[in-house]
C-alpha atoms as a PDB file:
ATOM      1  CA  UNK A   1     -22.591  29.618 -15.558  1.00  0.00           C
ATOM      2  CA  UNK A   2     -26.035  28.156 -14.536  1.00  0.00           C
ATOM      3  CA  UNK A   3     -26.641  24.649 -16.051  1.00  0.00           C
ATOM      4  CA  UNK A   4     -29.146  25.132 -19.386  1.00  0.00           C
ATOM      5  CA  UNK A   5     -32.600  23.748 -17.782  1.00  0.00           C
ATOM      6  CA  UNK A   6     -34.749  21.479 -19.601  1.00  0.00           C
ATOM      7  CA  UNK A   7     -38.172  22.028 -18.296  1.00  0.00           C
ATOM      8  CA  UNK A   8     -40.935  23.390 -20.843  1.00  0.00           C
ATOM      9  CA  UNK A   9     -42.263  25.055 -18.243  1.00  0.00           C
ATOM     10  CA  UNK A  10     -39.619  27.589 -18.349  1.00  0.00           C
ATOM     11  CA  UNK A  11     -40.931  29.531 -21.366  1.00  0.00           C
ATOM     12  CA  UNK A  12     -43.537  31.200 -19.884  1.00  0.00           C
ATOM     13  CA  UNK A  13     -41.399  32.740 -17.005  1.00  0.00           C
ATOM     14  CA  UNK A  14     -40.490  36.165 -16.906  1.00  0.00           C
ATOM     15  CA  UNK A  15     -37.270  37.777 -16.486  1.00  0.00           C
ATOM     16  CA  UNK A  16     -35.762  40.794 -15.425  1.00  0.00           C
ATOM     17  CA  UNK A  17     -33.983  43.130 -18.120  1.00  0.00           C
ATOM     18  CA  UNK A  18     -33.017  46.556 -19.197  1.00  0.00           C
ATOM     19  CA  UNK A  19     -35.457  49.513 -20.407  1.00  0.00           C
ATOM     20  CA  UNK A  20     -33.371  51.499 -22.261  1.00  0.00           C
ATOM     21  CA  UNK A  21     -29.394  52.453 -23.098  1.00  0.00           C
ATOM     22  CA  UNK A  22     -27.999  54.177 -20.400  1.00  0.00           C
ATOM     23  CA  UNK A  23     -24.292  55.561 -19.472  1.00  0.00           C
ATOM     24  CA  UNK A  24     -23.243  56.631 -16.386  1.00  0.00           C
ATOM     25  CA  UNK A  25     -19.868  58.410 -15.505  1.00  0.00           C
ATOM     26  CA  UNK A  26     -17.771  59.445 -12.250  1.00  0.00           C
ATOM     27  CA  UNK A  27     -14.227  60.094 -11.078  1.00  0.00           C
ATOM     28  CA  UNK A  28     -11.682  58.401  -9.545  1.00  0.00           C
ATOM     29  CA  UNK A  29      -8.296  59.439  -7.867  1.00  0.00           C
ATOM     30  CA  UNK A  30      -8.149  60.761 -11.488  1.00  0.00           C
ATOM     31  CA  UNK A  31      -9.596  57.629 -13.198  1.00  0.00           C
ATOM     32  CA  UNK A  32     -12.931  58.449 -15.180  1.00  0.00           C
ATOM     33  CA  UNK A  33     -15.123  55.472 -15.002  1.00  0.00           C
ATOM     34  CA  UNK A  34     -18.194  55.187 -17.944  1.00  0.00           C
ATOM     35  CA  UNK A  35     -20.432  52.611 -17.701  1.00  0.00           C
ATOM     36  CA  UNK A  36     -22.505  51.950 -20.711  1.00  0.00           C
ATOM     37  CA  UNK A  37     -25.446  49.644 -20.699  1.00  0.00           C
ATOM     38  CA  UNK A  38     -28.319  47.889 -23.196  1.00  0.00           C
ATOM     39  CA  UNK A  39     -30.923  45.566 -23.397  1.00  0.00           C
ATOM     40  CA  UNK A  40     -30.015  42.873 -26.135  1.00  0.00           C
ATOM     41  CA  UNK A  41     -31.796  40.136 -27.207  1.00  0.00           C
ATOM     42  CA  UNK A  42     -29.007  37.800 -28.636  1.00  0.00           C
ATOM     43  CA  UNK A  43     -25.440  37.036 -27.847  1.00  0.00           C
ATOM     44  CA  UNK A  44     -24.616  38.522 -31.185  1.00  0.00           C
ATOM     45  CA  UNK A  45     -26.081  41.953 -30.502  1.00  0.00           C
ATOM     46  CA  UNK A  46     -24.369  42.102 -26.931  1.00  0.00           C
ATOM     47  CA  UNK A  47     -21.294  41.532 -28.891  1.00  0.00           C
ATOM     48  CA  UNK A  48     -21.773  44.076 -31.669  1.00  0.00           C
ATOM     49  CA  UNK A  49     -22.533  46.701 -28.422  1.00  0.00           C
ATOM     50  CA  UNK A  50     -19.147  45.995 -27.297  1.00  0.00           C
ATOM     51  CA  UNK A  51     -17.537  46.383 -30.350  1.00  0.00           C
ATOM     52  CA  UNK A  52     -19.173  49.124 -30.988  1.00  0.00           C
ATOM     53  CA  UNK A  53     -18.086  50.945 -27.626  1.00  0.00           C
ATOM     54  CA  UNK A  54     -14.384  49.701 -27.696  1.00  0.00           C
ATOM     55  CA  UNK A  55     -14.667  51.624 -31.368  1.00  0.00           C
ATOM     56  CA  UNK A  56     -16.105  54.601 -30.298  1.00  0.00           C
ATOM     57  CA  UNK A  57     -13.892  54.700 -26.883  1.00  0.00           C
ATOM     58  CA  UNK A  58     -10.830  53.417 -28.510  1.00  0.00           C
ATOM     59  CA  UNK A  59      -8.890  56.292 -26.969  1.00  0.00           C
ATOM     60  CA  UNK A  60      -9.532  54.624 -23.349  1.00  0.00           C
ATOM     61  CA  UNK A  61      -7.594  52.557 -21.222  1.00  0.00           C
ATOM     62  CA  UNK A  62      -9.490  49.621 -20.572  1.00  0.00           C
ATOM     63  CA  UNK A  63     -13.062  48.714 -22.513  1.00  0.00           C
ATOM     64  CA  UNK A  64     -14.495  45.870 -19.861  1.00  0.00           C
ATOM     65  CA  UNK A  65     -17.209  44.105 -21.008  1.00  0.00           C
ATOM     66  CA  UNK A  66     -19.918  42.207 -19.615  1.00  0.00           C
ATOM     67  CA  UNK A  67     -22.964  40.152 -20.454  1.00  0.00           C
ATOM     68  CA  UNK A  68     -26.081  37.860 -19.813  1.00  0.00           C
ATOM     69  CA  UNK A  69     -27.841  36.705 -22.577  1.00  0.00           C
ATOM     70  CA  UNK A  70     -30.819  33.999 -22.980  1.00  0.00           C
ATOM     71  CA  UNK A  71     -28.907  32.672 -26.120  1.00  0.00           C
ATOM     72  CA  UNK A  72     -31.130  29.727 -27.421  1.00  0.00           C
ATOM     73  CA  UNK A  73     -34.568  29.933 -28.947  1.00  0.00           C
ATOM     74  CA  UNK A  74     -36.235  28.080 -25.878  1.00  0.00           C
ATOM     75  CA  UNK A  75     -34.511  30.980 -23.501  1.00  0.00           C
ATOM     76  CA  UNK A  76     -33.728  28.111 -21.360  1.00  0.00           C
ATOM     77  CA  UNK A  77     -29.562  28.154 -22.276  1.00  0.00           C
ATOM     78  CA  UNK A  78     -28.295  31.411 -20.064  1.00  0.00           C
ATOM     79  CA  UNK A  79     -25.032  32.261 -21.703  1.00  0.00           C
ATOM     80  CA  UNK A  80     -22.506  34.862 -19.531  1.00  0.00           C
ATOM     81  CA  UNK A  81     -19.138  36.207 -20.287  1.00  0.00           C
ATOM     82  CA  UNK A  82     -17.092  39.073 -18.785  1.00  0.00           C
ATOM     83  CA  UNK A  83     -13.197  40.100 -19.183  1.00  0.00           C
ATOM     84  CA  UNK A  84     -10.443  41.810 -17.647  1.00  0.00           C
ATOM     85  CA  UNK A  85      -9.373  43.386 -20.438  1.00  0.00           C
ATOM     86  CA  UNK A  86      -6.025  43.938 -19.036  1.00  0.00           C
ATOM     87  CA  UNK A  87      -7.182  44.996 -16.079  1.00  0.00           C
ATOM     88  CA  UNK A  88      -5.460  42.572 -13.201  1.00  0.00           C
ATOM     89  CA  UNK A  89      -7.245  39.224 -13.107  1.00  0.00           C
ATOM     90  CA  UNK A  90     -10.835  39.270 -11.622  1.00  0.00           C
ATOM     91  CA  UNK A  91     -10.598  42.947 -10.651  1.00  0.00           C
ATOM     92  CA  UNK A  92     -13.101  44.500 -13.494  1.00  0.00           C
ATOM     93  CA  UNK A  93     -14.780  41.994 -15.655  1.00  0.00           C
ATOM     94  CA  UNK A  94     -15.895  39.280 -12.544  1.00  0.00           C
ATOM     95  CA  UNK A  95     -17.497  42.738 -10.795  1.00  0.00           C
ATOM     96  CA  UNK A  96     -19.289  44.193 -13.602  1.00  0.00           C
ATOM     97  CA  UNK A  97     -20.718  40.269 -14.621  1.00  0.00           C
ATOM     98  CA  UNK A  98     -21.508  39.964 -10.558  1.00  0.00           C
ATOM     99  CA  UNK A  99     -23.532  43.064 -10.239  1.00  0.00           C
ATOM    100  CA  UNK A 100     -25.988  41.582 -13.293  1.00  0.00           C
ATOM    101  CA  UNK A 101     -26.083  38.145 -11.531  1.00  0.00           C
ATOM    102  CA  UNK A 102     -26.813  39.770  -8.207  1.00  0.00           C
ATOM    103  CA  UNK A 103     -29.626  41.712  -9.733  1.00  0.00           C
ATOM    104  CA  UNK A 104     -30.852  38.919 -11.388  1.00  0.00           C
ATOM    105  CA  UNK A 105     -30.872  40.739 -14.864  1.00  0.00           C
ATOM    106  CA  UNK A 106     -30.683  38.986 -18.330  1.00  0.00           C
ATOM    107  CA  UNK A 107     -30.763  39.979 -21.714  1.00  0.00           C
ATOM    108  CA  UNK A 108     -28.353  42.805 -21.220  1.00  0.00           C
ATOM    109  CA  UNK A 109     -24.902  43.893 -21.483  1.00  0.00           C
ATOM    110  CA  UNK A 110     -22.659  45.841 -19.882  1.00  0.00           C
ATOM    111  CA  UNK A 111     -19.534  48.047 -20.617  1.00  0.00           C
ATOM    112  CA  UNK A 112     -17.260  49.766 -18.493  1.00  0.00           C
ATOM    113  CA  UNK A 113     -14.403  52.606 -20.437  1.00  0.00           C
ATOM    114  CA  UNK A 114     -11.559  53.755 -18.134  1.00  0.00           C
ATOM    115  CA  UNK A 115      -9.311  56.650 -18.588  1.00  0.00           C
ATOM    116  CA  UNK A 116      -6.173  56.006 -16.149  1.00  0.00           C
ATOM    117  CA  UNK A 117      -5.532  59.257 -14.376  1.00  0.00           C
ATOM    118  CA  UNK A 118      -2.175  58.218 -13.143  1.00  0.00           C
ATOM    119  CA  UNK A 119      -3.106  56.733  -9.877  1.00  0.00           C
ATOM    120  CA  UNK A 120      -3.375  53.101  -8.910  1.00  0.00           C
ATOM    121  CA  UNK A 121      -5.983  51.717  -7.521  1.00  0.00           C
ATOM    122  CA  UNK A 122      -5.546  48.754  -6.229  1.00  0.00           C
ATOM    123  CA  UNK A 123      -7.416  45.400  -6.933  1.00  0.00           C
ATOM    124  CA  UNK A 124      -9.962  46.205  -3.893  1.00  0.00           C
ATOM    125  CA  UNK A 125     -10.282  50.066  -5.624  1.00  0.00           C
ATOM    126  CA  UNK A 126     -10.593  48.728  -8.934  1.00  0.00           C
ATOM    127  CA  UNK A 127     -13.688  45.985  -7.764  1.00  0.00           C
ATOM    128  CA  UNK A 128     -15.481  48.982  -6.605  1.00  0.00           C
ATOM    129  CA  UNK A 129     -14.832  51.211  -9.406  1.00  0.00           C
ATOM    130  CA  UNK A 130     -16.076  48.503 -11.716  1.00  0.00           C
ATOM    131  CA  UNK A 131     -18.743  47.686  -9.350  1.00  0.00           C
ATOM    132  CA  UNK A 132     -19.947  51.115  -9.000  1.00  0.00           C
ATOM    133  CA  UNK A 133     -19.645  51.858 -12.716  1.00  0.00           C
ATOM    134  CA  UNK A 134     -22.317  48.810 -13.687  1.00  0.00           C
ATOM    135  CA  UNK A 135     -24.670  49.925 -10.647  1.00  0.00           C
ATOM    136  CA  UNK A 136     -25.010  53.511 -11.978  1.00  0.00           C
ATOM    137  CA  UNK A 137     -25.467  52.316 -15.957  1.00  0.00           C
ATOM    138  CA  UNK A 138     -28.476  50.115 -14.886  1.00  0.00           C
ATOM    139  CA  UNK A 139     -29.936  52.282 -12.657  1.00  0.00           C
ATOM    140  CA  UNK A 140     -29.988  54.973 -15.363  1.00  0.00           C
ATOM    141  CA  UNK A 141     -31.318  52.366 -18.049  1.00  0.00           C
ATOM    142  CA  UNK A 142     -34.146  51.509 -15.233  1.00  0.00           C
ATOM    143  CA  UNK A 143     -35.207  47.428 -14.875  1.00  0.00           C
ATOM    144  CA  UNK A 144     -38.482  45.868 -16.192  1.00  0.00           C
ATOM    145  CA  UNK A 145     -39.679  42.525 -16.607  1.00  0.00           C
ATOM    146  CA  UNK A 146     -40.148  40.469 -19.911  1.00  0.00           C
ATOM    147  CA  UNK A 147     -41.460  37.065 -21.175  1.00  0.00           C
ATOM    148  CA  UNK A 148     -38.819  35.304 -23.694  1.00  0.00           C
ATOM    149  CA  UNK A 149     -39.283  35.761 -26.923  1.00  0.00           C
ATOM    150  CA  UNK A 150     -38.229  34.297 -30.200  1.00  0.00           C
ATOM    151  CA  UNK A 151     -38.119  35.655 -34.222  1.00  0.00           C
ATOM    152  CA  UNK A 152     -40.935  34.152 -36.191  1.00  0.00           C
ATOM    153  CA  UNK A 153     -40.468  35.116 -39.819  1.00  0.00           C
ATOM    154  CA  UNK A 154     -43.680  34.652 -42.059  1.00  0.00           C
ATOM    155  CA  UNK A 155     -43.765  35.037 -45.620  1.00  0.00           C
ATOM    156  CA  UNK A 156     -46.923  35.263 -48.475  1.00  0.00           C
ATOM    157  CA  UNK A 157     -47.918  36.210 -51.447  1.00  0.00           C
ATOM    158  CA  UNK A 158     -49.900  39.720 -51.051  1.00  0.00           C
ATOM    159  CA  UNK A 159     -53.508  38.378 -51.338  1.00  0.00           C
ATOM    160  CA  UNK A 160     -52.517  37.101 -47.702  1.00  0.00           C
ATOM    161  CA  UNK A 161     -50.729  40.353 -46.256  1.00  0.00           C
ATOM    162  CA  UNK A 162     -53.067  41.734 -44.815  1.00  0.00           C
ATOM    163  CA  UNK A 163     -54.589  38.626 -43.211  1.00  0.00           C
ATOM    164  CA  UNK A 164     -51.083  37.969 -41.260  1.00  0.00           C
ATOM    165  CA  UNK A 165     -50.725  41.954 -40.757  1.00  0.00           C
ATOM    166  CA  UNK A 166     -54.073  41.778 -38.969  1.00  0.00           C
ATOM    167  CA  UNK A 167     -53.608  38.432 -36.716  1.00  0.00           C
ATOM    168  CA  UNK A 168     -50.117  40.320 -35.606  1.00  0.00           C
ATOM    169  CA  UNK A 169     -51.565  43.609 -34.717  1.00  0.00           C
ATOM    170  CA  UNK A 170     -54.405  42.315 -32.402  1.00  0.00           C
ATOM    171  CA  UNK A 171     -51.840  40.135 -30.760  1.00  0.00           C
ATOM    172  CA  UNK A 172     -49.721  43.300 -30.098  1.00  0.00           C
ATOM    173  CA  UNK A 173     -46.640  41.516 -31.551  1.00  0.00           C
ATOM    174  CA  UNK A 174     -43.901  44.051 -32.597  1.00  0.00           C
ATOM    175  CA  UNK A 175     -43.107  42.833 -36.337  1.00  0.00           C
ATOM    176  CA  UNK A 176     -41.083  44.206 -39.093  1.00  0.00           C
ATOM    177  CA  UNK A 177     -42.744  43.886 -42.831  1.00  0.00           C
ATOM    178  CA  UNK A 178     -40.777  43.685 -45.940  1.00  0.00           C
ATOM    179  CA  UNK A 179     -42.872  44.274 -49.190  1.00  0.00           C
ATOM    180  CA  UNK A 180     -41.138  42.739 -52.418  1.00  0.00           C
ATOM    181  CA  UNK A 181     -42.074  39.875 -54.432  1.00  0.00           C
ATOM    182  CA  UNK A 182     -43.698  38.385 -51.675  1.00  0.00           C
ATOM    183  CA  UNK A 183     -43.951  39.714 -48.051  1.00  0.00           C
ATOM    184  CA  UNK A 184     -42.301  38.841 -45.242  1.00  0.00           C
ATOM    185  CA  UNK A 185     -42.833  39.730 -41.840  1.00  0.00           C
ATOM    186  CA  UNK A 186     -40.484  39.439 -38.875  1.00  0.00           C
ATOM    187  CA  UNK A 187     -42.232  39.135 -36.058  1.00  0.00           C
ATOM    188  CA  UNK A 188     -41.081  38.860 -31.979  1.00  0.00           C
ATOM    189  CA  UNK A 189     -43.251  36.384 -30.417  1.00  0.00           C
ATOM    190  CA  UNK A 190     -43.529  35.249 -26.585  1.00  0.00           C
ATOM    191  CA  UNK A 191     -41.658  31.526 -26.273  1.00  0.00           C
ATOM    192  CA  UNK A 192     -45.186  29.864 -25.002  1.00  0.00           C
ATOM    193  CA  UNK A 193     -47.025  31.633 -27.391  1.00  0.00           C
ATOM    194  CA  UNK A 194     -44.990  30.674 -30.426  1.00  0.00           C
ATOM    195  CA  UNK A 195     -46.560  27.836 -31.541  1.00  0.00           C
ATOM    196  CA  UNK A 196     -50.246  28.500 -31.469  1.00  0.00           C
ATOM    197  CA  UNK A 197     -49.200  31.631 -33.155  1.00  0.00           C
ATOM    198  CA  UNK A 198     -47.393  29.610 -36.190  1.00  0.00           C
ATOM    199  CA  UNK A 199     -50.991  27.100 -35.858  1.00  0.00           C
ATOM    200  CA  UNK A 200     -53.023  30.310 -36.370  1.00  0.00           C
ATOM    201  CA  UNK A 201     -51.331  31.739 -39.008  1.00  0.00           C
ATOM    202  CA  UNK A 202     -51.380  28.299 -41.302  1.00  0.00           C
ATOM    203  CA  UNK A 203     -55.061  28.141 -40.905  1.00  0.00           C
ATOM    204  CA  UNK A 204     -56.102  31.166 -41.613  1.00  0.00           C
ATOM    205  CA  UNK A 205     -53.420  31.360 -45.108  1.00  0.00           C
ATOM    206  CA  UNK A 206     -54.584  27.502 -46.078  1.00  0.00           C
ATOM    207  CA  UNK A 207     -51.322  26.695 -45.358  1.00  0.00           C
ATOM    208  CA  UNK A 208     -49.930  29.052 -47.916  1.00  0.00           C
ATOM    209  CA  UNK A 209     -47.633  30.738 -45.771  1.00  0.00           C
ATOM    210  CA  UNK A 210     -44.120  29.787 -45.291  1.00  0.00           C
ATOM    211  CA  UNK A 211     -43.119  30.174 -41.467  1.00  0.00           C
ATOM    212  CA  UNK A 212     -39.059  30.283 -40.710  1.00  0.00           C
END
């Protein structure tokens, strides 16, 4: 795992990630290989993914996950995990991981179902299989290039809605609103752009608003 680096600097870089899901699937010597694939934003989400595919391919062999994931709100802290999953040691979860570090990708992660068709592979077979199975997920989910981002949550009292609603739509900022006592909006904001955007939105509330 890279060592976390400390210069500012570093959150205005862009990154390689993910468009879209994607699966991919092939065959074998009678093994069915599935390689599943999403763009996450935290480590939380790219462990929900895999729990979600070891639940919906429980019926499988093997479930081999893999994932790199900016997991601190500077982006600067690159967090990556893999695992056999009783596959022998190094053979599926250290291939699927090294096919996202070759690329360069982050933000994403990675799953890989097997269905043993009765022949075995072999450790070099089984690198290959893994390999091959990441390759074909991320080609299908296609690459782009992002800027980190971070969750700014902002919340007023209505008289100042509409004032926040309309700083965050001519910024282009995806946001989610929540209308109840007060309103709250969730917004995904570019690292380096983070805090002029909390500096805006004070000013033009008087300080009313309550930034998370």
């Amino acid at each position: 795992m890279p060592d976390p680096d400390p210069n500012p600097d570093d959150a205005d870089e862009t990154y390689e990630t993910l468009a879209t899901d994607a699966s991919a699937s092939f065959v074998v010597q009678g093994s069915e290989f599935v390689g599943h694939a999403r763009p996450v934003e935290t480590v939380a989400a790219a462990e929900a993914f895999v729990a979600a595919i070891e639940d919906e391919y429980d019926d499988a062999t093997h479930n081999v996950p893999a994932y790199r994931v900016r997991s601190d709100a500077d982006g600067d802290l690159l967090r990556e995990y893999a695992s056999d999953d009783g596959e022998p040691s190094s053979s599926a979860g250290k291939p699927a991981l090294n096919v996202l570090q070759q690329r360069e990708l982050e933000n994403c992660v990675v799953v890989v179902t097997r269905y043993y068709g009765g022949t075995n592979l072999g450790v070099g077979g089984l690198v290959r299989a893994y390999s091959q199975a990441v390759k074909d997920a991320v080609d299908a989910a296609g690459v782009v290039e992002r800027r980190p981002h971070e969750t700014v949550v902002v919340t007023v009292e209505y008289d100042d809605s509409g004032t926040v609603r309309g700083i965050l739509e001519s910024e282009g900022y995806e946001f989610d609103a929540a209308y109840e006592a007060a309103v709250s909006f969730e917004a995904r904001v570019p690292v380096a752009e983070a805090d002029t955007f909390r500096d805006r939105i004070r000013s033009a509330t008087s300080g009313r608003a309550a930034l998370e």
